[in-house]
C-alpha atoms as a PDB file:
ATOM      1  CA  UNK A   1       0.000   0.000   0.000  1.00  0.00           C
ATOM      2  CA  UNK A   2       1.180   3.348  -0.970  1.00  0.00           C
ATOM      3  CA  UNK A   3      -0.289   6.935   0.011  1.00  0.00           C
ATOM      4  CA  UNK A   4       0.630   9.382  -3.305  1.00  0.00           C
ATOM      5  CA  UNK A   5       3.178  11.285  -1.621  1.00  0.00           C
ATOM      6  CA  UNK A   6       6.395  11.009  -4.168  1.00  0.00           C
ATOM      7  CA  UNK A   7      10.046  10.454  -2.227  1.00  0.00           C
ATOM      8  CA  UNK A   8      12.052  11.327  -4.982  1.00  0.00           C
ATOM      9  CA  UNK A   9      12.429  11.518  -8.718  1.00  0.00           C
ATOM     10  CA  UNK A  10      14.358   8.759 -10.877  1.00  0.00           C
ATOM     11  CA  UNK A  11      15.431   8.278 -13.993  1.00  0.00           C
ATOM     12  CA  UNK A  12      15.686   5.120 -16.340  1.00  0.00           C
ATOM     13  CA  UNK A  13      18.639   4.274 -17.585  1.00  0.00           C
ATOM     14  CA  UNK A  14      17.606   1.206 -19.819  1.00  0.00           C
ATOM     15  CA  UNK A  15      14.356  -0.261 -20.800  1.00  0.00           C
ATOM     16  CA  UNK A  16      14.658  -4.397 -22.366  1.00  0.00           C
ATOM     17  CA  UNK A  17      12.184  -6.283 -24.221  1.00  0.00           C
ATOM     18  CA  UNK A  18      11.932  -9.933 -23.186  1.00  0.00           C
ATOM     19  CA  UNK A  19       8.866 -11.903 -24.428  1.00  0.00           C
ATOM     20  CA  UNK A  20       6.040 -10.241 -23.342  1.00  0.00           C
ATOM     21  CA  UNK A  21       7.759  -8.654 -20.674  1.00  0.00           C
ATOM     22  CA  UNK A  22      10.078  -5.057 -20.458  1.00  0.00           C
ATOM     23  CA  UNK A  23      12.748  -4.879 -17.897  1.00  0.00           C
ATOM     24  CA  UNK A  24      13.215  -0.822 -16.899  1.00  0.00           C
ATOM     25  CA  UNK A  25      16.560   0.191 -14.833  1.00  0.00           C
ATOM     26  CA  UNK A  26      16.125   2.660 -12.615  1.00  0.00           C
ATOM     27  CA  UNK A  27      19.134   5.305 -11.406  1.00  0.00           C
ATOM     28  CA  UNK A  28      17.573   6.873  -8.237  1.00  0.00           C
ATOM     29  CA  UNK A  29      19.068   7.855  -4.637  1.00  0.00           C
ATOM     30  CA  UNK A  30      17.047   5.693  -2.745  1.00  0.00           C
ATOM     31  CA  UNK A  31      18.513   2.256  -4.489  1.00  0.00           C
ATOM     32  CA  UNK A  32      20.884   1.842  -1.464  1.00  0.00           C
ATOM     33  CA  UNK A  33      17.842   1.460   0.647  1.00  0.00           C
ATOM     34  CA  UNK A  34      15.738  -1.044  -1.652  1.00  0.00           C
ATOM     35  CA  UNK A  35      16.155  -5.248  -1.498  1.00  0.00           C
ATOM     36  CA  UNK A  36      15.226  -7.437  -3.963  1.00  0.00           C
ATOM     37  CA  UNK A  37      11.651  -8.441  -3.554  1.00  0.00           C
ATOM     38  CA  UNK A  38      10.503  -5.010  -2.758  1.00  0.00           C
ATOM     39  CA  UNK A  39       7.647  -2.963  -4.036  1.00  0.00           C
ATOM     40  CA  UNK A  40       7.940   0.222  -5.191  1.00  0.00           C
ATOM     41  CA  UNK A  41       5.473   2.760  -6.819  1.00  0.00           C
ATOM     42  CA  UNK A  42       6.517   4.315 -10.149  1.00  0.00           C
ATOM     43  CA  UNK A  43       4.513   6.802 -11.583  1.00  0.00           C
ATOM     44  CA  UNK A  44       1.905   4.912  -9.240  1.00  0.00           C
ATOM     45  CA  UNK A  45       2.681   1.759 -10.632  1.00  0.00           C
ATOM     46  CA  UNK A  46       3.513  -1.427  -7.953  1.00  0.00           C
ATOM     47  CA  UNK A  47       6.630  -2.847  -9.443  1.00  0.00           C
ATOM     48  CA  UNK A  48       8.369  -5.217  -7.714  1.00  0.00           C
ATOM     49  CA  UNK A  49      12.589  -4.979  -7.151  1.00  0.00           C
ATOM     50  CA  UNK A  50      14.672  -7.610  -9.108  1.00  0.00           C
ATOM     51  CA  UNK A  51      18.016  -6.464  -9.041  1.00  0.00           C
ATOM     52  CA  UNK A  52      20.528  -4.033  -7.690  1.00  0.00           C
ATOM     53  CA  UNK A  53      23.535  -2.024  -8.747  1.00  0.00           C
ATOM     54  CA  UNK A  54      25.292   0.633  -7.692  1.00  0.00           C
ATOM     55  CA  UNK A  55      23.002   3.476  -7.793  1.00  0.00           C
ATOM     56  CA  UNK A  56      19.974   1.599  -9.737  1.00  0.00           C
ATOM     57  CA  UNK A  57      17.785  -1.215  -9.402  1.00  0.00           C
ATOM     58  CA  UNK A  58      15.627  -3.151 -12.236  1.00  0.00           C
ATOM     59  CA  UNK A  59      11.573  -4.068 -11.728  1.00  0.00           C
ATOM     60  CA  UNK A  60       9.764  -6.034 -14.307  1.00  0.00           C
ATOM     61  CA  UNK A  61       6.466  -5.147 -15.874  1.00  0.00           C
ATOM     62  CA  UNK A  62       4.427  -7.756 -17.626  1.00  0.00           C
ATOM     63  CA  UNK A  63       1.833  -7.454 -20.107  1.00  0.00           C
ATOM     64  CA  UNK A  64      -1.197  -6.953 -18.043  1.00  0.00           C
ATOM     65  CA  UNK A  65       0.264  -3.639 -16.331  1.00  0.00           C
ATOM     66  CA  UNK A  66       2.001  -2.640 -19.540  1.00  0.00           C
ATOM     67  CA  UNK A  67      -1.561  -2.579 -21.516  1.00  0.00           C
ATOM     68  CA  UNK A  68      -3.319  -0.472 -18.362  1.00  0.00           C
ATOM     69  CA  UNK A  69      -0.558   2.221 -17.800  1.00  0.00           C
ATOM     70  CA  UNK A  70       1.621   4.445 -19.984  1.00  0.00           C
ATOM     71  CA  UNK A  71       4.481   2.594 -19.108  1.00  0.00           C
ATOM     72  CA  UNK A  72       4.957   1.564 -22.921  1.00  0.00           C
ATOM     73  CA  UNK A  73       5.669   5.137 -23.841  1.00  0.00           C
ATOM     74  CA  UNK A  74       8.272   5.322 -21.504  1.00  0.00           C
ATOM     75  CA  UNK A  75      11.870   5.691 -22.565  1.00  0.00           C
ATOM     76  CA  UNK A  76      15.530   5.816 -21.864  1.00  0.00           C
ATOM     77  CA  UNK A  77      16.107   9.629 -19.836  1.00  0.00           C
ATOM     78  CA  UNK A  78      12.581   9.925 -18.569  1.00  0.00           C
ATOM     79  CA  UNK A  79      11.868  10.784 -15.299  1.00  0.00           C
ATOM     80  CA  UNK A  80       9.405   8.728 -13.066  1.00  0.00           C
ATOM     81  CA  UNK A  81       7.755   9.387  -9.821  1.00  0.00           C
ATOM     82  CA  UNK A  82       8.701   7.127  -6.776  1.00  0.00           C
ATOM     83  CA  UNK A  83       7.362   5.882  -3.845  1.00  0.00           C
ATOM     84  CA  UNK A  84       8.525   2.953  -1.200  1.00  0.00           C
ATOM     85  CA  UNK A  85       5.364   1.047   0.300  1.00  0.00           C
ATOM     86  CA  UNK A  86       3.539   2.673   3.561  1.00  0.00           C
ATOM     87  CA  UNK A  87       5.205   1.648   6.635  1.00  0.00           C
ATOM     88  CA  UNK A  88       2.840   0.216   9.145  1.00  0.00           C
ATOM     89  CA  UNK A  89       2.192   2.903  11.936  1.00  0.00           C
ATOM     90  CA  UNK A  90       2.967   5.581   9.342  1.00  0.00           C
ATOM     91  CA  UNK A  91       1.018   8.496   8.826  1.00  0.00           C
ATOM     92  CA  UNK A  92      -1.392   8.555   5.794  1.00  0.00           C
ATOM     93  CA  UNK A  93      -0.351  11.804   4.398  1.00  0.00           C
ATOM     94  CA  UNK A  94      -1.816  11.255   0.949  1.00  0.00           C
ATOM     95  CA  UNK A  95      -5.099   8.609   0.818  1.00  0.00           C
ATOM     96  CA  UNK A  96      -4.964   4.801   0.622  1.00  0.00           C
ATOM     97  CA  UNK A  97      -2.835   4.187  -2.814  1.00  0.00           C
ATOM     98  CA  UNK A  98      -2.487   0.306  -3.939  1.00  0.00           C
ATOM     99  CA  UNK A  99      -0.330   1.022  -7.017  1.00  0.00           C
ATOM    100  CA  UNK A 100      -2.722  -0.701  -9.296  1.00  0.00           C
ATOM    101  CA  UNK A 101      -3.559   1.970 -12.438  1.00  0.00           C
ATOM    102  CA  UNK A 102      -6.813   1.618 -13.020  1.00  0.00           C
ATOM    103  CA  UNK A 103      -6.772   2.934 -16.805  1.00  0.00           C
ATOM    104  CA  UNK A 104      -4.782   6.069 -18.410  1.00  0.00           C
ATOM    105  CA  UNK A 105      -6.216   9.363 -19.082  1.00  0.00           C
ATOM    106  CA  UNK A 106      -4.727  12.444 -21.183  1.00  0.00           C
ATOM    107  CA  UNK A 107      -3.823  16.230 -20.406  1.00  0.00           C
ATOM    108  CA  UNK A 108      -5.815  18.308 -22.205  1.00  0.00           C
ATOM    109  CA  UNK A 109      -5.409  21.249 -20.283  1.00  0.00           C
ATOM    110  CA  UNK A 110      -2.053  22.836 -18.142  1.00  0.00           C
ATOM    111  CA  UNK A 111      -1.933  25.923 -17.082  1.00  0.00           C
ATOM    112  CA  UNK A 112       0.090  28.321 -14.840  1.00  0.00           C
ATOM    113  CA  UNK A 113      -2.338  30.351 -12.658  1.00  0.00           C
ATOM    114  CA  UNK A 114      -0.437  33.163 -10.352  1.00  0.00           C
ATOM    115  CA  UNK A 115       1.963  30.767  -8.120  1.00  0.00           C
ATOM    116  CA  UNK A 116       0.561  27.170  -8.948  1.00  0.00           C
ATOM    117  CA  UNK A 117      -0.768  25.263 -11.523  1.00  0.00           C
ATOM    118  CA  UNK A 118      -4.270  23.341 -12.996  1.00  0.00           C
ATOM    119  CA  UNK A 119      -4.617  20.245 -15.214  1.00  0.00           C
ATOM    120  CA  UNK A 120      -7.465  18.656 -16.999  1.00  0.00           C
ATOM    121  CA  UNK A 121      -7.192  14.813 -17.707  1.00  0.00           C
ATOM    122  CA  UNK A 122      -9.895  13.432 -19.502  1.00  0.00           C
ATOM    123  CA  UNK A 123     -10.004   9.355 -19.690  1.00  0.00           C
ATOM    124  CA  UNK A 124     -12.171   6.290 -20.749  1.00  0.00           C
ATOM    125  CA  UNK A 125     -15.701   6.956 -19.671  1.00  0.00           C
ATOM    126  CA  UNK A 126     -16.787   3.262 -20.835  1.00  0.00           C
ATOM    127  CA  UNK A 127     -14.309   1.616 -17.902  1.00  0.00           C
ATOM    128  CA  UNK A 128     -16.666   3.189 -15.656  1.00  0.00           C
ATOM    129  CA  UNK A 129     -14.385   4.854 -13.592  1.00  0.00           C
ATOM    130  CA  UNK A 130     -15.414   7.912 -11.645  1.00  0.00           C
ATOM    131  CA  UNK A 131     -14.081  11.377  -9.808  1.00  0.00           C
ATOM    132  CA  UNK A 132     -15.815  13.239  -7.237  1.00  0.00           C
ATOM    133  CA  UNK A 133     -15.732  16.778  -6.491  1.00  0.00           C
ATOM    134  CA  UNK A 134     -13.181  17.109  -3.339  1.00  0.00           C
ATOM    135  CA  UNK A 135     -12.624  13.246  -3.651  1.00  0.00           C
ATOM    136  CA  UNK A 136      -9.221  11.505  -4.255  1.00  0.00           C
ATOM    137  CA  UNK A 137      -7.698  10.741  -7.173  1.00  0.00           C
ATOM    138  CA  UNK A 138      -3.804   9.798  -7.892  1.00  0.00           C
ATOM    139  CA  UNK A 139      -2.056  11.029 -11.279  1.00  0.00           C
ATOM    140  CA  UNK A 140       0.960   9.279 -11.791  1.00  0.00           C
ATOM    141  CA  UNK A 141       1.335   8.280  -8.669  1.00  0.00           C
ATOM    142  CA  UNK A 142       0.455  11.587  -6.811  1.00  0.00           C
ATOM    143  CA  UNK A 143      -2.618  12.016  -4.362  1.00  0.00           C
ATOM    144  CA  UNK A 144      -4.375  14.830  -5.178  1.00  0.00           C
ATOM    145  CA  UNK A 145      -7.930  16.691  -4.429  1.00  0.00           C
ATOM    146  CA  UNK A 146     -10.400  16.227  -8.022  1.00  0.00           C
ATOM    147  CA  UNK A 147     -11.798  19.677  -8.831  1.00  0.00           C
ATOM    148  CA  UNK A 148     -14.075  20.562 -11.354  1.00  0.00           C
ATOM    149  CA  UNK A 149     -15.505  16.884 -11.735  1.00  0.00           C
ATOM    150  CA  UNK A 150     -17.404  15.719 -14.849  1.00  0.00           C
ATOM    151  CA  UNK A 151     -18.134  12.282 -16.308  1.00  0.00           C
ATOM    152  CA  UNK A 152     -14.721  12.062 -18.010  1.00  0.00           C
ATOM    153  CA  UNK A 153     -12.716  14.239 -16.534  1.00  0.00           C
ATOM    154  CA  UNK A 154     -11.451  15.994 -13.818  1.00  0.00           C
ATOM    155  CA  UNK A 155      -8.672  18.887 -12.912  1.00  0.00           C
ATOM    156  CA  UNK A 156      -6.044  19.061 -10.057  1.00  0.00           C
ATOM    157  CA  UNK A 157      -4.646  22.420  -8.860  1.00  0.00           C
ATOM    158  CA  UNK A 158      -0.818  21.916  -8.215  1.00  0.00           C
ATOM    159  CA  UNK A 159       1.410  23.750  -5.602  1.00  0.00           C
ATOM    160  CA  UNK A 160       5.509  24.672  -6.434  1.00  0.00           C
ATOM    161  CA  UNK A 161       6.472  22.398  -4.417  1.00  0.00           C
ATOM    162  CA  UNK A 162       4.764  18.920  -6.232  1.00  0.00           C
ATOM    163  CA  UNK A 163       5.107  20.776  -9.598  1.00  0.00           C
ATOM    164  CA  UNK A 164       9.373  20.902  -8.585  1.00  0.00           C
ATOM    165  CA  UNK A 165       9.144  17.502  -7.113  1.00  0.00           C
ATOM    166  CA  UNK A 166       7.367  15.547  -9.237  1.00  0.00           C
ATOM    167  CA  UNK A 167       7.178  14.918 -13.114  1.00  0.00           C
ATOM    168  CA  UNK A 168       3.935  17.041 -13.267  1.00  0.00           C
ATOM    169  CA  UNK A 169       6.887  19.780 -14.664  1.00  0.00           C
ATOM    170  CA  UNK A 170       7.000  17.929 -17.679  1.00  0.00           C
ATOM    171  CA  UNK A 171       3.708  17.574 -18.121  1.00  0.00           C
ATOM    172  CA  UNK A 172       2.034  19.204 -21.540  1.00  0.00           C
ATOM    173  CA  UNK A 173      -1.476  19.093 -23.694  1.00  0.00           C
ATOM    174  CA  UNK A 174      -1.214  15.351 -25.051  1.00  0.00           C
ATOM    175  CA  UNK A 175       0.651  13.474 -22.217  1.00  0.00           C
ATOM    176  CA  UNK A 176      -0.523  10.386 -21.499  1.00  0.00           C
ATOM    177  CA  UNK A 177      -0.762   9.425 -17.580  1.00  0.00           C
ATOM    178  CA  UNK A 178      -1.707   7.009 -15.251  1.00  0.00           C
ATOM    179  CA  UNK A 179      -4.650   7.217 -12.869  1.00  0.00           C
ATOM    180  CA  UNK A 180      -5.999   5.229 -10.026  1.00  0.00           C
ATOM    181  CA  UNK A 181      -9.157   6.048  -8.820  1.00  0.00           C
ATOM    182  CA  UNK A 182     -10.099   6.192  -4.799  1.00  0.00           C
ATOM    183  CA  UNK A 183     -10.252   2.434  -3.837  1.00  0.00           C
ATOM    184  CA  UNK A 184     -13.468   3.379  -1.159  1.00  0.00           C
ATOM    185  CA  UNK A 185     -15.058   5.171  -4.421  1.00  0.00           C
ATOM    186  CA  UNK A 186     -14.250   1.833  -6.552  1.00  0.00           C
ATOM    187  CA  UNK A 187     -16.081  -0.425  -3.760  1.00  0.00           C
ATOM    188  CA  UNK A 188     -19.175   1.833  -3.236  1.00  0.00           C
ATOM    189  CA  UNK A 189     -19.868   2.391  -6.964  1.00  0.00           C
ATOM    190  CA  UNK A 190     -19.394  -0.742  -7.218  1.00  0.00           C
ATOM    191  CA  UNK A 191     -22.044  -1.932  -4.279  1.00  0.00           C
ATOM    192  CA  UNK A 192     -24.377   0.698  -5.641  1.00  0.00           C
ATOM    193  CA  UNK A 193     -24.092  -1.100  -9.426  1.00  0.00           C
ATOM    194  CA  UNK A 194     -24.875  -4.823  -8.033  1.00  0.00           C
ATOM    195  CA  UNK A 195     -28.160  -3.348  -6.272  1.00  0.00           C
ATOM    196  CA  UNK A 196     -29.610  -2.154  -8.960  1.00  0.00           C
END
């Protein structure tokens, strides 16, 4: 379990092909605290440690997460939002994150306004997903507060310091990003649905 609050930025240094499968290396400053085994959140993905060197580790994606997430258009340089699992006894700083992308949505809108800034994501109404206004949503990763909510989209307001922290800096009309939806939203729509 994860809680959208980002640790750190890192950067892949190789992405491999094998069967249905891609290998990414990661360079970050946290690798000297990772083991094998481990799960770590990038760009709000749960990928799971396989190796270590130096200053990077490797995860493995296979084809399941690679057709729900962005992580296909991902390549060599790019940056990528990271977070280490929740501690138990940890504060909850974000809102309950499981690192499973629900689907992938697009920036249509980003905007500097006076001192922070405001996307618009629009996604796949026919997945059934939903936003509410004030409820949680994570982008990439990131827990953030849905504003102006409609059927299929949504826009976060962003302050400096997530803009400078995260890849939301690199963000522009036509990239492609993850989302996860609230998990307590997920089960109640989905409790609502089977009693009708």
């Amino acid at each position: 379990m994860f809680t959208g609050i980002i640790e750190t930025l890192g950067t892949i240094q190789e992405i491999k092909k094998e069967k249905d499968n891609i290998h990414i290396t990661v360079d970050s400053s946290i690798t000297a605290e990772l083991k094998i085994d481990q799960s770590v959140a990038h760009n709000g993905i749960c990928l799971t440690v396989v190796a270590l060197k130096d200053t990077s580790y490797t995860v493995t994606a296979i084809d399941e997460t690679i057709k729900k997430t962005n992580l296909g258009n991902w390549e060599v340089g790019d940056s990528v939002n990271l977070e280490r699992a929740m501690k138990l006894g940890d504060r909850l700083d974000g809102h309950i994150v499981q690192g499973h992308v629900d689907q992938t949505g697009t920036c249509i809108e980003a905007a500097e306004t006076n001192g922070s800034w405001l996307y618009t994501f629009e996604y796949n109404k026919e997945l059934n997903n939903l936003t509410i206004e004030k409820g949680s949503i994570t982008v990439n990763g990131v827990s953030l507060t849905v504003i102006n909510s409609k059927k299929n989209q949504f826009s976060v307001a962003i302050i400096p310091y997530t803009y400078e922290h995260t890849n939301f800096n690199s963000f522009k009309i036509g990239t492609k990003i993850n989302l996860e939806f609230d998990v307590i939203g997920k089960y109640v729509s989905k409790l609502y649905s089977n009693k009708l």
